[in-house]
Protein backbone atom coordinates (compact mmCIF):
# COMPACT_ATOMS: atom_id res chain seq x y z
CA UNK A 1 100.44 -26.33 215.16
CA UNK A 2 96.87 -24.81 215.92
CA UNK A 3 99.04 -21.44 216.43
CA UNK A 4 99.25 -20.88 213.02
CA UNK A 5 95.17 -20.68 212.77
CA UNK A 6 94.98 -18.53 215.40
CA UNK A 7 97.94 -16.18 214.34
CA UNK A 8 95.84 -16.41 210.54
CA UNK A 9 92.58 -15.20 212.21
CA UNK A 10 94.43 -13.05 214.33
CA UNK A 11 95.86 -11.18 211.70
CA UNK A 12 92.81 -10.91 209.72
CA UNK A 13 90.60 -9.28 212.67
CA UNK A 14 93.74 -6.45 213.68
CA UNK A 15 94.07 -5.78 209.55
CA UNK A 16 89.98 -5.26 209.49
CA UNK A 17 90.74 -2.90 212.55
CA UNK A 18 93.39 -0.93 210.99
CA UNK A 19 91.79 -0.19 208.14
CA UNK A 20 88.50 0.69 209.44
CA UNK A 21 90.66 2.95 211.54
CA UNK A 22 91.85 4.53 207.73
CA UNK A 23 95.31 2.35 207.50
CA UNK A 24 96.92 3.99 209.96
CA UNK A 25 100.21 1.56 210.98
CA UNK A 26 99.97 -1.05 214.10
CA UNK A 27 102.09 -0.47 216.75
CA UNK A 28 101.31 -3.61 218.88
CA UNK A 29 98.50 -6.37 219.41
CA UNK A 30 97.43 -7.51 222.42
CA UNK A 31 96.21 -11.22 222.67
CA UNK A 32 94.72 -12.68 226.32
CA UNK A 33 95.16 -16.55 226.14
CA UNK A 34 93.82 -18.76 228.47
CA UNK A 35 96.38 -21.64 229.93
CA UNK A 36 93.61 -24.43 228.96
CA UNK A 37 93.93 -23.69 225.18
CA UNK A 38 97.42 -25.04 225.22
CA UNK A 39 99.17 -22.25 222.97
CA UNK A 40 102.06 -22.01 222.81
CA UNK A 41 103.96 -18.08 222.70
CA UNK A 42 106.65 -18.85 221.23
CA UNK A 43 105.45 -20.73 218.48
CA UNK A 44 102.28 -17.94 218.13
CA UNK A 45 104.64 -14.95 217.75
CA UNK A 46 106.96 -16.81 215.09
CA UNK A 47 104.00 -17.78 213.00
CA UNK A 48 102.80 -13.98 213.85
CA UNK A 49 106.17 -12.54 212.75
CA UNK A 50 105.92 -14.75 209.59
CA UNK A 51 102.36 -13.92 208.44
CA UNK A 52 102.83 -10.15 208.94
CA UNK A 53 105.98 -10.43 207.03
CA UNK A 54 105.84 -7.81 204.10
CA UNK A 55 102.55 -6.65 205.24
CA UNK A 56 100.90 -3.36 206.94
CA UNK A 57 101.48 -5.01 210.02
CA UNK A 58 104.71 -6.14 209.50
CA UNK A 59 107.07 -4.86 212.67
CA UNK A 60 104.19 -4.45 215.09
CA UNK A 61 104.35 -6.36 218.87
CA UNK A 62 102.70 -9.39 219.78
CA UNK A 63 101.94 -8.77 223.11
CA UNK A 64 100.23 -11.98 224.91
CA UNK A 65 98.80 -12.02 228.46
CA UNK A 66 98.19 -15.81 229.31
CA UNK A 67 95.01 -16.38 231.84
CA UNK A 68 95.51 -19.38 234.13
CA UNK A 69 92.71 -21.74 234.54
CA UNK A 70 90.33 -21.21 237.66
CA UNK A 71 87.72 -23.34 238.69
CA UNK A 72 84.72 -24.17 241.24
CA UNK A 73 84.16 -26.93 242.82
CA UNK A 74 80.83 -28.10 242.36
CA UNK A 75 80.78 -30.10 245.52
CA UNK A 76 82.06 -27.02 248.15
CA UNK A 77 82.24 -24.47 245.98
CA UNK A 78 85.71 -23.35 246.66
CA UNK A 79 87.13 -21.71 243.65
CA UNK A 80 90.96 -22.63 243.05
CA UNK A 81 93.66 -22.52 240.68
CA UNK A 82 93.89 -25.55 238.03
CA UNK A 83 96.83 -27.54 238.71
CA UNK A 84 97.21 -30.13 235.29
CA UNK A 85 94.82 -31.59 233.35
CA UNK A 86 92.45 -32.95 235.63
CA UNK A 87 89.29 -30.43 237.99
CA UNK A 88 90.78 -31.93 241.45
CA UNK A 89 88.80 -29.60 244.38
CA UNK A 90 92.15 -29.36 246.74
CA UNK A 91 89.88 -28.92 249.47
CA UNK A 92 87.73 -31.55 249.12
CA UNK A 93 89.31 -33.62 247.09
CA UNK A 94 86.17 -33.72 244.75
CA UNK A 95 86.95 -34.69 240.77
CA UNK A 96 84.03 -32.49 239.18
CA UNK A 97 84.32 -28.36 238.71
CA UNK A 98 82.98 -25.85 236.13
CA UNK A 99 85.87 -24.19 234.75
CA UNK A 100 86.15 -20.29 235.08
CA UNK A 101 89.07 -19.03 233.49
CA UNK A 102 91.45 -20.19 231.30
CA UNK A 103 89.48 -21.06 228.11
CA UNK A 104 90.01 -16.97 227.19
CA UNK A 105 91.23 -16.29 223.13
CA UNK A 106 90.50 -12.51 222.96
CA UNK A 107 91.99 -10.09 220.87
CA UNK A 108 92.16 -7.60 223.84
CA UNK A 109 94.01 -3.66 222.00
CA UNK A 110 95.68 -3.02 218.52
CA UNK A 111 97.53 0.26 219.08
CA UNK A 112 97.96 2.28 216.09
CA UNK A 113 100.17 5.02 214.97
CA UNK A 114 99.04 8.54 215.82
């Protein structure tokens, strides 16, 4: 349920863009998410759809680009895609890697109306 925080804040940082922008309607919001932070879409556009409800923002896209989780192997230092829960090295086999995408919660473009 963590979506509905981040649809809250959401909302609150496009609506302090908008109307330092002088009001003008939003079009769409773009969100990148990384894998690791376990969002759900569906779940952040309903509570998205709900909040905006009756506001200024009410009828503008939720557009969400999800990151998948990369990593490094600290042993070989091959970089690969995280597979799960767990920082397996699939060319070493190594447990143990710094993480290098998929942690991402950016508010990336609010279009507005011309």
């Amino acid at each position: 349920m963590h979506e509905l925080g981040i649809a809250q804040a959401l909302v609150e940082q496009v609506e302090a863009v908008r109307v330092a922008h002088g009001g003008r309607p939003v079009l769409a919001v773009g969100v990148r998410i990384g894998s690791w932070r376990l969002v759900v879409k569906e779940s952040l556009e309903f509570y998205y759809e709900a909040i905006t409800r009756g506001t200024a923002l009410e009828g503008s896209r939720l557009e969400v680009e999800t990151v998948e989780a990369t990593a490094r192997c600290r042993r070989c230092g091959g970089e690969f895609r995280v597979e799960g829960s767990l920082l397996v090295c699939p060319d070493c086999g190594s447990l143990g890697a710094d993480l290098l995408s998929g942690q991402e919660l950016d508010l990336v473009s609010v279009e507005l109306e011309d």
